[in-house]
N, C-alpha and C. Protein backbone atom coordinates (compact mmCIF):
# COMPACT_ATOMS: atom_id res chain seq x y z
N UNK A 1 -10.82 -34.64 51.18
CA UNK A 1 -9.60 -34.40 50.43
C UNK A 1 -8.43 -34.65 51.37
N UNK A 2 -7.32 -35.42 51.09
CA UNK A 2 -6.31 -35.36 51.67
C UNK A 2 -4.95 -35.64 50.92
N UNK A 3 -4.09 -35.75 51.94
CA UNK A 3 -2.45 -36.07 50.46
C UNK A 3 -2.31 -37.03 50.05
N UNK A 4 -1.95 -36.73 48.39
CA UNK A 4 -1.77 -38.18 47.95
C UNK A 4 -0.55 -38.73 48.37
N UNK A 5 -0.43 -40.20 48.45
CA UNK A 5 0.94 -40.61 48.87
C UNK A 5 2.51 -40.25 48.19
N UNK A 6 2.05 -39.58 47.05
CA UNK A 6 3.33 -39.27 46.42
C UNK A 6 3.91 -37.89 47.12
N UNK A 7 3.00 -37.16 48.03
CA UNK A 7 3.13 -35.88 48.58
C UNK A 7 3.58 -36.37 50.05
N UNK A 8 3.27 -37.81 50.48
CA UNK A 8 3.93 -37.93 51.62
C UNK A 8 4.95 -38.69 51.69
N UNK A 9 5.27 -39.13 50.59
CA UNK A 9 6.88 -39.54 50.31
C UNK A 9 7.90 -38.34 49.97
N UNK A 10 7.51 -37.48 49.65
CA UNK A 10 8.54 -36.01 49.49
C UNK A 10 8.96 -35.55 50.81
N UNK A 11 8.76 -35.96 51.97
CA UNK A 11 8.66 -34.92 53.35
C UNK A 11 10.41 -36.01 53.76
N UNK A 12 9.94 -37.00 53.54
CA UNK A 12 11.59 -37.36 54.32
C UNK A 12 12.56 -37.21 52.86
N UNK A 13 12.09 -37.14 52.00
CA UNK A 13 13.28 -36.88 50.70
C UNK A 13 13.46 -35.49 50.91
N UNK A 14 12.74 -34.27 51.67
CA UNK A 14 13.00 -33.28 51.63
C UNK A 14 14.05 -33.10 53.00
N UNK A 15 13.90 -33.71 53.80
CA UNK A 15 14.83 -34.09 55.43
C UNK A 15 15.82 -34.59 54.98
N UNK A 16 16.15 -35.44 54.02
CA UNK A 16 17.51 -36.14 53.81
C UNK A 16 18.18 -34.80 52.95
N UNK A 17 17.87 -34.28 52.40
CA UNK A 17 18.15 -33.20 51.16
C UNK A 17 19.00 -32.28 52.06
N UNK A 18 18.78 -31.91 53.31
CA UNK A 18 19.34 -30.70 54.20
C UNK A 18 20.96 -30.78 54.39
N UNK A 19 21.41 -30.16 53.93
CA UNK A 19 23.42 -30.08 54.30
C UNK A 19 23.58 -30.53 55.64
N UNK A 20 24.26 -30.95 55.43
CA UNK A 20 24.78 -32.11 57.42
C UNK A 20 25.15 -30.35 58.27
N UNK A 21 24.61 -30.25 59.64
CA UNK A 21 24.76 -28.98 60.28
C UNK A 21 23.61 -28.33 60.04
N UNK A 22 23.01 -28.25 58.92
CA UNK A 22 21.87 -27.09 58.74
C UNK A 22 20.82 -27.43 58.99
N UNK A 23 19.89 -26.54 59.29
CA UNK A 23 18.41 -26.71 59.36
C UNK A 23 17.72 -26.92 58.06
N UNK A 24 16.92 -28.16 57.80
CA UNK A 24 16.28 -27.95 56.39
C UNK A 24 15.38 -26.98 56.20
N UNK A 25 15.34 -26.07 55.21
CA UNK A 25 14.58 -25.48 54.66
C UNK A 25 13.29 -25.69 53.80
N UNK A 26 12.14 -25.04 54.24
CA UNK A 26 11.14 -25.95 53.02
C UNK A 26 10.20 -24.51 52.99
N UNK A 27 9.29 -24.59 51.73
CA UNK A 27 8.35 -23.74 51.80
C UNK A 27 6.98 -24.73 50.96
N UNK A 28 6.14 -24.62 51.45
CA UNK A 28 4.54 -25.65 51.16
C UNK A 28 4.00 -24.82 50.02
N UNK A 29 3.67 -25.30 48.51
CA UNK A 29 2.44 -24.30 47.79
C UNK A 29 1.30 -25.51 48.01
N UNK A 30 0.55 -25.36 48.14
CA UNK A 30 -1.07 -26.35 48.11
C UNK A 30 -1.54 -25.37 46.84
N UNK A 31 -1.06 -26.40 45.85
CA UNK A 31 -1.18 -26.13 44.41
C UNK A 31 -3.14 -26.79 44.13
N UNK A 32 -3.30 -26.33 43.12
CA UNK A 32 -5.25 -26.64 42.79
C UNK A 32 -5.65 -25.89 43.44
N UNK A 33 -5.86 -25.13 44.15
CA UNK A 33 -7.05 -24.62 45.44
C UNK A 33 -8.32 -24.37 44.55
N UNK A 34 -8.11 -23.87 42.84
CA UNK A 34 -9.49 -23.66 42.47
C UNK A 34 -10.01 -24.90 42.24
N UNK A 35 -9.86 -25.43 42.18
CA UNK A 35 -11.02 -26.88 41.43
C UNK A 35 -11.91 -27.12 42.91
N UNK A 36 -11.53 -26.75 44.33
CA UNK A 36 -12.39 -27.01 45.10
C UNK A 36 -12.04 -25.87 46.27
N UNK A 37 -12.83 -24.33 46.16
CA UNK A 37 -12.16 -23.04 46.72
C UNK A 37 -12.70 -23.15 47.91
N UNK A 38 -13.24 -24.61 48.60
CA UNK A 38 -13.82 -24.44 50.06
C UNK A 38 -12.82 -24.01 51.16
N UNK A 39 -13.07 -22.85 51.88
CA UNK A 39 -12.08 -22.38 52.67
C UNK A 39 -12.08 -23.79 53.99
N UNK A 40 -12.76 -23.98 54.48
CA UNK A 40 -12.83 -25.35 55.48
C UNK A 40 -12.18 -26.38 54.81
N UNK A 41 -12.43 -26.57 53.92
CA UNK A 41 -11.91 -27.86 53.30
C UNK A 41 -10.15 -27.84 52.84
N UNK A 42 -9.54 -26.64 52.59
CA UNK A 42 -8.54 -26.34 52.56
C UNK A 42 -7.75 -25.78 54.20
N UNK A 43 -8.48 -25.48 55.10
CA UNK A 43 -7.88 -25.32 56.23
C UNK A 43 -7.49 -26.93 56.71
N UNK A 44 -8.30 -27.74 56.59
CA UNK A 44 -8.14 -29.33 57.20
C UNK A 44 -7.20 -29.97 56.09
N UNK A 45 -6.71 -28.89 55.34
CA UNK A 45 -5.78 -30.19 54.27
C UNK A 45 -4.57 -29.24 54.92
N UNK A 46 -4.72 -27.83 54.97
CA UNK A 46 -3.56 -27.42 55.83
C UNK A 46 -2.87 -27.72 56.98
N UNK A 47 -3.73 -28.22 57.73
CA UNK A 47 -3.90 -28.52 58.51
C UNK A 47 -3.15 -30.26 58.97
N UNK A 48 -3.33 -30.57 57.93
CA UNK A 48 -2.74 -32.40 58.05
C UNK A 48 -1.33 -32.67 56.95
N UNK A 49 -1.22 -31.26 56.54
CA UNK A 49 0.36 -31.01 56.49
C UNK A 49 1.23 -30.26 56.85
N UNK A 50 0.52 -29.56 58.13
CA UNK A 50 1.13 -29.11 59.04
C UNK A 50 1.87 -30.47 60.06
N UNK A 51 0.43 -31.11 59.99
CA UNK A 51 0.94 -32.34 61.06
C UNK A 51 2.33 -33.31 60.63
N UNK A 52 2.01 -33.49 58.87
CA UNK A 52 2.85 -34.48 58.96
C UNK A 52 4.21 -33.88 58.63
N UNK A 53 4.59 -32.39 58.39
CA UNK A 53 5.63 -32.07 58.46
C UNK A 53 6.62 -31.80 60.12
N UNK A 54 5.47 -31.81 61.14
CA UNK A 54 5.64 -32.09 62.69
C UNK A 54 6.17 -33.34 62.58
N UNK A 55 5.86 -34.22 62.16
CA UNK A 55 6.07 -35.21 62.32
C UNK A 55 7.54 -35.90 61.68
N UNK A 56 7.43 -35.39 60.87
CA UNK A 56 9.47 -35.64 60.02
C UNK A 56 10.05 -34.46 60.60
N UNK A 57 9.64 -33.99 61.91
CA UNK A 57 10.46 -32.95 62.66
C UNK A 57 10.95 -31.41 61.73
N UNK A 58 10.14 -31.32 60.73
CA UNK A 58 10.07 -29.95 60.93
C UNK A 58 9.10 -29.28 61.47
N UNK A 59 9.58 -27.73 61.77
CA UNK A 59 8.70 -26.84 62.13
C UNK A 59 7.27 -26.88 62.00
N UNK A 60 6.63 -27.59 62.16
CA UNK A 60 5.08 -27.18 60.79
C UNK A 60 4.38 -26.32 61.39
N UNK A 61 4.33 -25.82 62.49
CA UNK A 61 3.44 -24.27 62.92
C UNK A 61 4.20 -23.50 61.99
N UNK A 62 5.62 -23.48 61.84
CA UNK A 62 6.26 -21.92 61.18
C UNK A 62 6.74 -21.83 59.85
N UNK A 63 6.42 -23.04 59.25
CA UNK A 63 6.58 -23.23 57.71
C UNK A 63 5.44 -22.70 57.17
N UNK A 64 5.77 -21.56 55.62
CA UNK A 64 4.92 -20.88 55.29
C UNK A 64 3.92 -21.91 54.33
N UNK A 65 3.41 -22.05 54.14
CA UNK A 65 2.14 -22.56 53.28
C UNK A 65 1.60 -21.53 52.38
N UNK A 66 1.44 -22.01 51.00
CA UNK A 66 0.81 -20.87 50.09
C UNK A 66 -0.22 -21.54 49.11
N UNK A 67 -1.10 -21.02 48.79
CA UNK A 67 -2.46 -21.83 48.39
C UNK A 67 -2.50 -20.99 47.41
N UNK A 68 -2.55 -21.78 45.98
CA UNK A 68 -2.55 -21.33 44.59
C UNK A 68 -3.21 -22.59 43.84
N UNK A 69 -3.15 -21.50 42.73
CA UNK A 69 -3.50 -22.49 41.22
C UNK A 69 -1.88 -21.94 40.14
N UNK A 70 -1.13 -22.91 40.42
CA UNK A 70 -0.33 -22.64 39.99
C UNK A 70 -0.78 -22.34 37.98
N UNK A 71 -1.44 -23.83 37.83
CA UNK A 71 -2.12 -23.28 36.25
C UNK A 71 -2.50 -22.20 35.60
N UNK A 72 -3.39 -21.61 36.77
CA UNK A 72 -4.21 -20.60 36.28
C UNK A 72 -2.61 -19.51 35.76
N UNK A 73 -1.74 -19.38 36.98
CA UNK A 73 -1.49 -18.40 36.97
C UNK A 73 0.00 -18.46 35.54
N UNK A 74 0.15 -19.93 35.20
CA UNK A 74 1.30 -20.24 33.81
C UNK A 74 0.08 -20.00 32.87
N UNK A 75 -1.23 -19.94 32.81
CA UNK A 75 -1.72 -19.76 31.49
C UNK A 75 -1.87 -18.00 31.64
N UNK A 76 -1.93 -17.51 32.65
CA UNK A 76 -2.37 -15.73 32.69
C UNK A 76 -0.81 -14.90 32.08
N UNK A 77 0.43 -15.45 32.90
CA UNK A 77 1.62 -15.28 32.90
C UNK A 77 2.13 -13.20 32.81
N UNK A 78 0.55 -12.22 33.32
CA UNK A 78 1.00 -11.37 33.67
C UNK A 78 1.73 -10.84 34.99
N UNK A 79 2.41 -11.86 35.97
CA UNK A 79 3.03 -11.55 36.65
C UNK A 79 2.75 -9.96 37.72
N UNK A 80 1.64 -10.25 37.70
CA UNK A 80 1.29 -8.61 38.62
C UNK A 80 0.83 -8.85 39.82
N UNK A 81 1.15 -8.46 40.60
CA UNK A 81 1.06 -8.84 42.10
C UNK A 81 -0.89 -8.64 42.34
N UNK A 82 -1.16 -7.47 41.26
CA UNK A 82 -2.71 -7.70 41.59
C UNK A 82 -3.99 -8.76 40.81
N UNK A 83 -2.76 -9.32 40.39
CA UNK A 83 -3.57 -10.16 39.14
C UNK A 83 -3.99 -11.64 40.04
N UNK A 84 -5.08 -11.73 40.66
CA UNK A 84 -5.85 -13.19 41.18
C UNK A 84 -5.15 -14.24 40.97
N UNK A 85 -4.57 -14.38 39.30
CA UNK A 85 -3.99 -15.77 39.30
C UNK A 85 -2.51 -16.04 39.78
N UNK A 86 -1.95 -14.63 39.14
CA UNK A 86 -0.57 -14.47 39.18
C UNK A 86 0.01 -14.52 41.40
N UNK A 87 -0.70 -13.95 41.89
CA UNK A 87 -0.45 -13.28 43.00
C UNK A 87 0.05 -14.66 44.21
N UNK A 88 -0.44 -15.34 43.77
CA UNK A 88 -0.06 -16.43 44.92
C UNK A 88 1.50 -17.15 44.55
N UNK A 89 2.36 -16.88 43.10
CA UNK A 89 3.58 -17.39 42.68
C UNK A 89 4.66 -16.33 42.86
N UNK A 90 3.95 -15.39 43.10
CA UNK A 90 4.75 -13.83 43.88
C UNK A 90 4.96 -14.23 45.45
N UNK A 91 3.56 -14.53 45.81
CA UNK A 91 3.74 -14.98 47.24
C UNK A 91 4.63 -15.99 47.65
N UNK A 92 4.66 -17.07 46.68
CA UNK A 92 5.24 -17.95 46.69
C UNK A 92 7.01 -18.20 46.67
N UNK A 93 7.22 -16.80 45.99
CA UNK A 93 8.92 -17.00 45.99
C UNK A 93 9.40 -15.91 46.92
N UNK A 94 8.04 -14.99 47.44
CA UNK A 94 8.76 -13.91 48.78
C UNK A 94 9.06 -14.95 49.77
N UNK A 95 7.81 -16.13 49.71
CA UNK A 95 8.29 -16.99 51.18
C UNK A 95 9.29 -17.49 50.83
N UNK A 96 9.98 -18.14 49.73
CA UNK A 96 11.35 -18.97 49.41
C UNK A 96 12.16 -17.53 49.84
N UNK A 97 11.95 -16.50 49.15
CA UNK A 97 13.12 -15.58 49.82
C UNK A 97 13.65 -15.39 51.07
N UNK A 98 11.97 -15.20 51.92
CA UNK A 98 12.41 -15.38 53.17
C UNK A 98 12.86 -16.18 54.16
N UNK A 99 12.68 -17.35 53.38
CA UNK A 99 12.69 -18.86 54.32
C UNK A 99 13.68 -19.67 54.26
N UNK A 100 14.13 -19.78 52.86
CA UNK A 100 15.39 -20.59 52.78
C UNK A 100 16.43 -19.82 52.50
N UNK A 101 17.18 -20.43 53.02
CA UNK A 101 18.41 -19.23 53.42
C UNK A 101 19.62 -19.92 51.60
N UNK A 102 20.70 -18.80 51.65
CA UNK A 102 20.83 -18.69 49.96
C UNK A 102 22.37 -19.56 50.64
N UNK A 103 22.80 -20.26 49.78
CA UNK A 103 23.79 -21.00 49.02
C UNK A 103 25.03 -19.56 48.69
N UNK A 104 26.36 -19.16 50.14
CA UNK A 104 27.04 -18.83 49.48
C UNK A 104 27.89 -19.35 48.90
N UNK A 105 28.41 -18.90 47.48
CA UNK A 105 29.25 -19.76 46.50
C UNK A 105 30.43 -19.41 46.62
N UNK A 106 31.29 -20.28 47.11
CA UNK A 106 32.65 -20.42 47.41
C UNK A 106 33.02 -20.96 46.15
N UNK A 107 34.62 -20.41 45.92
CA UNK A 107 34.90 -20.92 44.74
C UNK A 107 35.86 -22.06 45.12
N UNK A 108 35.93 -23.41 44.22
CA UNK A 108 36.61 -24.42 44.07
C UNK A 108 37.99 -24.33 43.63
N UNK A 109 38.96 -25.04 44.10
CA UNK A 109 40.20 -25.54 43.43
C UNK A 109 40.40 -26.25 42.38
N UNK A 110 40.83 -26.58 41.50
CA UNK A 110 40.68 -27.70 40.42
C UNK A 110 42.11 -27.85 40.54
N UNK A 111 42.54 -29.21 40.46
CA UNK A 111 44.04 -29.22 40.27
C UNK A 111 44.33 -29.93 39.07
């Protein structure tokens, strides 16, 4: 298993995306994990997008990675942190909370 090329064309569209001055922000879900729940087989896919986010110069040791079934958890949609399906899209927006930093909104002039 490895990335499809449409997943490694997102990594420099996600580098150009960053405000001139700032550090880009990113957070990884490795969406499917059920259709193939091999823990090895998902460490080596973690693993080679760790690399190639090293490689478009972000962080990739300290970027969070989160391994879900995003499906499972839009068809369950009880939102409970103990619920199997739900729990990894909880996980998923504590790391956006923690990781990307928030957009303060300055207000505009209009003339």
């Amino acid at each position: 298993m490895s990335l499809p090329p449409t997943a490694r064309c997102r990594r420099p569209r996600a580098r150009a995306a960053g405000a001139a001055g700032q550090r880009p922000a990113i957070v990884v879900y490795l969406n499917k994990v059920d259709i193939n729940p091999d823990p090895e087989l998902l460490d080596l896919v973690e693993l080679e997008i760790r690399e190639l986010l090293t490689k478009y110069e972000f962080p990739g040791d300290k970027i969070p990675i989160i391994r879900g079934a995003a499906l499972k958890a839009l068809r369950c949609g009880c939102g409970k942190e103990e619920c199997e399906s739900c729990r990894s899209i909880l996980e998923l927006v504590r790391a956006v909370d923690a990781s990307v930093p928030s957009r303060s909104a300055t207000p505009t002039s209009r003339s």
